[in-house]
Protein backbone atom coordinates (compact mmCIF):
# COMPACT_ATOMS: atom_id res chain seq x y z
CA UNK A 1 0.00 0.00 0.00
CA UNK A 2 1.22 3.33 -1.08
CA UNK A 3 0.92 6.18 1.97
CA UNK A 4 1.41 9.81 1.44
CA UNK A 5 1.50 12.63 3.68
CA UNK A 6 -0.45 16.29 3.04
CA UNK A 7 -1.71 19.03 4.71
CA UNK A 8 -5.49 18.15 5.87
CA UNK A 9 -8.52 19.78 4.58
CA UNK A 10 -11.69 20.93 5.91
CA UNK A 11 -13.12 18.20 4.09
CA UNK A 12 -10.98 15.88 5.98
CA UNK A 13 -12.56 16.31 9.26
CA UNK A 14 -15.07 13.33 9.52
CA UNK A 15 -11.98 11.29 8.34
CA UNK A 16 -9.64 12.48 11.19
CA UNK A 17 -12.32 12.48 13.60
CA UNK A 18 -12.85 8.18 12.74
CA UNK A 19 -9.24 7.73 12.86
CA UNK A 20 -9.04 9.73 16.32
CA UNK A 21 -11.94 7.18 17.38
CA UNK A 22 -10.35 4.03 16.30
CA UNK A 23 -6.90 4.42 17.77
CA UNK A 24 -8.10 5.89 21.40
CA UNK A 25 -11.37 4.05 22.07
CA UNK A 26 -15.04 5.69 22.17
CA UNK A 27 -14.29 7.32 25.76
CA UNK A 28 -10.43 8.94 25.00
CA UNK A 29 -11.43 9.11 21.34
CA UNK A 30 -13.99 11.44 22.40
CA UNK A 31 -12.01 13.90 23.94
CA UNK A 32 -9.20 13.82 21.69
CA UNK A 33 -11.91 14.41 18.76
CA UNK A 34 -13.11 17.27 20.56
CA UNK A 35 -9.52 18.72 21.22
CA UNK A 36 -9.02 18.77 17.67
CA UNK A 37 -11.71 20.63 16.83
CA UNK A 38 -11.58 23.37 19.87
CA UNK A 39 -7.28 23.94 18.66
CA UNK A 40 -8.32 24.23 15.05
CA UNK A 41 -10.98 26.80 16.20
CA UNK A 42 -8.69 28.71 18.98
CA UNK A 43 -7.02 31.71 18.12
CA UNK A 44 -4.39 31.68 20.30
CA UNK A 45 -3.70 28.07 18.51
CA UNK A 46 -2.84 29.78 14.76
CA UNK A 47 -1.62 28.87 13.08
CA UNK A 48 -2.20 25.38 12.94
CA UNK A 49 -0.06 22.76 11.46
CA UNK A 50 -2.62 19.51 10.40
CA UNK A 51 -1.26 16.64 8.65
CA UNK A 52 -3.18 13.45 7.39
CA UNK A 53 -1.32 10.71 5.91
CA UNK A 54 -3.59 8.57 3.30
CA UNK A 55 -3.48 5.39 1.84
CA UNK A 56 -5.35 4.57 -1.67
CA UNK A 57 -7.27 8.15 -0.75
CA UNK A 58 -8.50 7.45 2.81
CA UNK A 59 -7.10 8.73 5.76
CA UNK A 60 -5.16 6.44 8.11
CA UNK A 61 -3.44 8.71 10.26
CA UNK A 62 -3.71 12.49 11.73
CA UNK A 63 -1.31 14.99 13.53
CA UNK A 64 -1.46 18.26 15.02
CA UNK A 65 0.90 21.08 15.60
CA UNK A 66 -0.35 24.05 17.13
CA UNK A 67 1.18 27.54 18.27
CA UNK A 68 3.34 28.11 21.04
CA UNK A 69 6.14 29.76 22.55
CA UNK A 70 8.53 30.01 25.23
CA UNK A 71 8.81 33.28 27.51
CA UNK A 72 12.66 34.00 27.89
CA UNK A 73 13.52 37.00 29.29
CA UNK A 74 12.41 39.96 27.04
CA UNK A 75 11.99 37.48 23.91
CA UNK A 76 9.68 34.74 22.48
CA UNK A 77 11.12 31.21 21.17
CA UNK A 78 8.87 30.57 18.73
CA UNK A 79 7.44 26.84 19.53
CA UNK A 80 4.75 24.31 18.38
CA UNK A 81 3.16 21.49 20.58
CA UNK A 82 2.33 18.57 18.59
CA UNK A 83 -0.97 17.09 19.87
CA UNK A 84 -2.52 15.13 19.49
CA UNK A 85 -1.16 12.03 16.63
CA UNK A 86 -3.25 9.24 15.67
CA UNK A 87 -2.91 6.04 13.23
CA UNK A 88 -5.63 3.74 12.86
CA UNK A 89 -5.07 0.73 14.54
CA UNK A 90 -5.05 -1.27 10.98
CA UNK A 91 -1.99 1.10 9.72
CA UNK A 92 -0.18 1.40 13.45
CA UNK A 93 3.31 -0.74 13.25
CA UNK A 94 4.09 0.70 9.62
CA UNK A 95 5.96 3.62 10.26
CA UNK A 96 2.91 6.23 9.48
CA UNK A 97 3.58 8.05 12.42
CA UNK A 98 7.32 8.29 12.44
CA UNK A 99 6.21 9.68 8.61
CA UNK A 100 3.48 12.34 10.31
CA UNK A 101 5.85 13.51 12.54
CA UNK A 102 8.96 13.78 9.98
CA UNK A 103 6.83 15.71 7.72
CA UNK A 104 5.54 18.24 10.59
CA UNK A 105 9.19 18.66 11.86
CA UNK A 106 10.21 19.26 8.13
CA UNK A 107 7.16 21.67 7.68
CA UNK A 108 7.87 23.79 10.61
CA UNK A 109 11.62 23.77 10.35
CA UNK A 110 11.23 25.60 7.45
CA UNK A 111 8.95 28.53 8.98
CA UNK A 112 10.43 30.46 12.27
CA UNK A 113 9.89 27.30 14.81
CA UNK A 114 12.56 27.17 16.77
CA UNK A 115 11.26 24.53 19.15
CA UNK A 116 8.58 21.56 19.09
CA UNK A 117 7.06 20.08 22.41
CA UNK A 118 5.15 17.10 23.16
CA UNK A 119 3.66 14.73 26.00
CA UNK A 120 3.93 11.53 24.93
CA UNK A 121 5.15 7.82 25.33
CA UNK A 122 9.29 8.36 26.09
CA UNK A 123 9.89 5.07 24.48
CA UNK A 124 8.15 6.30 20.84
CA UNK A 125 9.02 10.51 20.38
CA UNK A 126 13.17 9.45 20.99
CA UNK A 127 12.87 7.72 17.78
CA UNK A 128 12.35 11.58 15.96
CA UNK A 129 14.38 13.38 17.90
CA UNK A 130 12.70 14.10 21.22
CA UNK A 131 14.58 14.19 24.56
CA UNK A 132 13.09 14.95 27.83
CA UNK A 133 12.31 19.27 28.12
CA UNK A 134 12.47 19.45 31.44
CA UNK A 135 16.21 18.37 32.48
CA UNK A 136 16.29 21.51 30.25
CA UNK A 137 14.82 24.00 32.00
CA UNK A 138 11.93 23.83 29.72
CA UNK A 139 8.60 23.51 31.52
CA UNK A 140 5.33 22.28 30.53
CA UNK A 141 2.63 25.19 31.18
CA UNK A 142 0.95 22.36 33.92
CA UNK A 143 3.13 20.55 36.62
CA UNK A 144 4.07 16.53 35.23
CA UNK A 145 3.76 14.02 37.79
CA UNK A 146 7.51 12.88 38.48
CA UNK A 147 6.71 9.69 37.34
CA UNK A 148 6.00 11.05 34.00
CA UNK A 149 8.91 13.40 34.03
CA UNK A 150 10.52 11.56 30.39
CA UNK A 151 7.32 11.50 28.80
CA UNK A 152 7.64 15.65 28.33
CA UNK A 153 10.07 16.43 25.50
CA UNK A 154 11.12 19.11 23.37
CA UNK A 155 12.98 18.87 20.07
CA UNK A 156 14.97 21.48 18.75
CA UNK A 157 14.57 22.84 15.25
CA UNK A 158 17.42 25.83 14.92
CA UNK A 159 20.66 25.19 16.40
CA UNK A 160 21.61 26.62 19.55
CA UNK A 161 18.07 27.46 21.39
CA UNK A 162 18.31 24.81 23.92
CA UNK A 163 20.90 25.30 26.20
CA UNK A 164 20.30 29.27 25.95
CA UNK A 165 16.86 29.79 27.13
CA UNK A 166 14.70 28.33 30.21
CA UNK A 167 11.18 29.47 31.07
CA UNK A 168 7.38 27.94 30.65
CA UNK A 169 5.81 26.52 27.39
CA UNK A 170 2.32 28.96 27.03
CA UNK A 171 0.27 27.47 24.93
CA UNK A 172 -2.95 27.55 23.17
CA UNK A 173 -5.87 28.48 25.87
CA UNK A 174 -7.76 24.81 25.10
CA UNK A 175 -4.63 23.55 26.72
CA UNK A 176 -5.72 24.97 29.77
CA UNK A 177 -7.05 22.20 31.52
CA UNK A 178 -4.27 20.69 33.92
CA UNK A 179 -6.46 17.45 33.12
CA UNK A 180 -4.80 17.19 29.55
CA UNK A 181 -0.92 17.41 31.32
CA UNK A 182 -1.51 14.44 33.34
CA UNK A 183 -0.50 10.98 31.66
């Protein structure tokens, strides 16, 4: 099967929202769906970065970037958080998400992004780059349990940000539940 990554279109939406469904279950899928939907619609999200990746014209997988950025001092490091990602469960295992998130990184690499967070599985987001954020003095805008401590990572895009600024990831205001920062 042939799969190929593109920006997602409104039209897209029922598509992304049954792949969101399938890989986290009716109750998680839910929410996730929802999240989606409220980031694409949030101003303080924009601009968006959606991906879907398709195979023979359906869509099998979904990520999001949204806006960010780091408070330093008397500058902004211009960030993304990339959440949420999703591959059906009949495409997972076949490298369509290391392709989703490849693309993204590509994608905003080649804008003003100078940094790209996520909370996610610290056994999967290595594999692209990710290394834990806060060892780094970057913090997630909600406290993460100690337990989960590796599972919030940061991936830098130009050269020579981490290691010269510190401070707190603000995000988009539907990230505002301290619900969504605990794994």
């Amino acid at each position: 099967m042939n799969y190929r990554v593109r920006k997602a279109l409104e039209a897209d939406s029922r598509a992304i929202t049954d792949v969101i469904m399938a890989a986290f279950g009716n109750d998680e899928g839910e929410l996730i769906s929802q999240l989606v939907t409220d980031l694409q619609a949030d101003p303080t999200a924009q601009p968006p970065l959606s991906l879907v990746a398709t195979a023979d014209n359906s869509v099998v997988g979904h990520i999001l970037f949204t806006s960010a950025c780091i408070r330093h001092l008397d500058r902004k490091v211009s960030s993304s958080l990339l959440a949420p990602l999703a591959v059906h469960p009949e495409c997972q295992g076949l490298g369509i998400g290391g392709q989703l998130i490849n693309e993204g990184l590509r994608q905003l690499g080649e804008g003003d992004t100078q940094l790209v967070f996520v909370l996610g599985h610290p056994d999967y987001y290595p594999r692209y780059g990710f290394s834990p954020a806060g060892t780094r003095g970057l913090d997630a805008p909600y406290p993460i349990l100690p337990e989960n401590a590796d599972a919030w990572m940061v991936q830098e895009l130009q050269p020579g940000v981490i290691g010269s600024v510190s401070g707190q990831l603000v995000c988009a205001e539907t990230f505002a539940a301290p619900a969504l920062w605990q794994e």
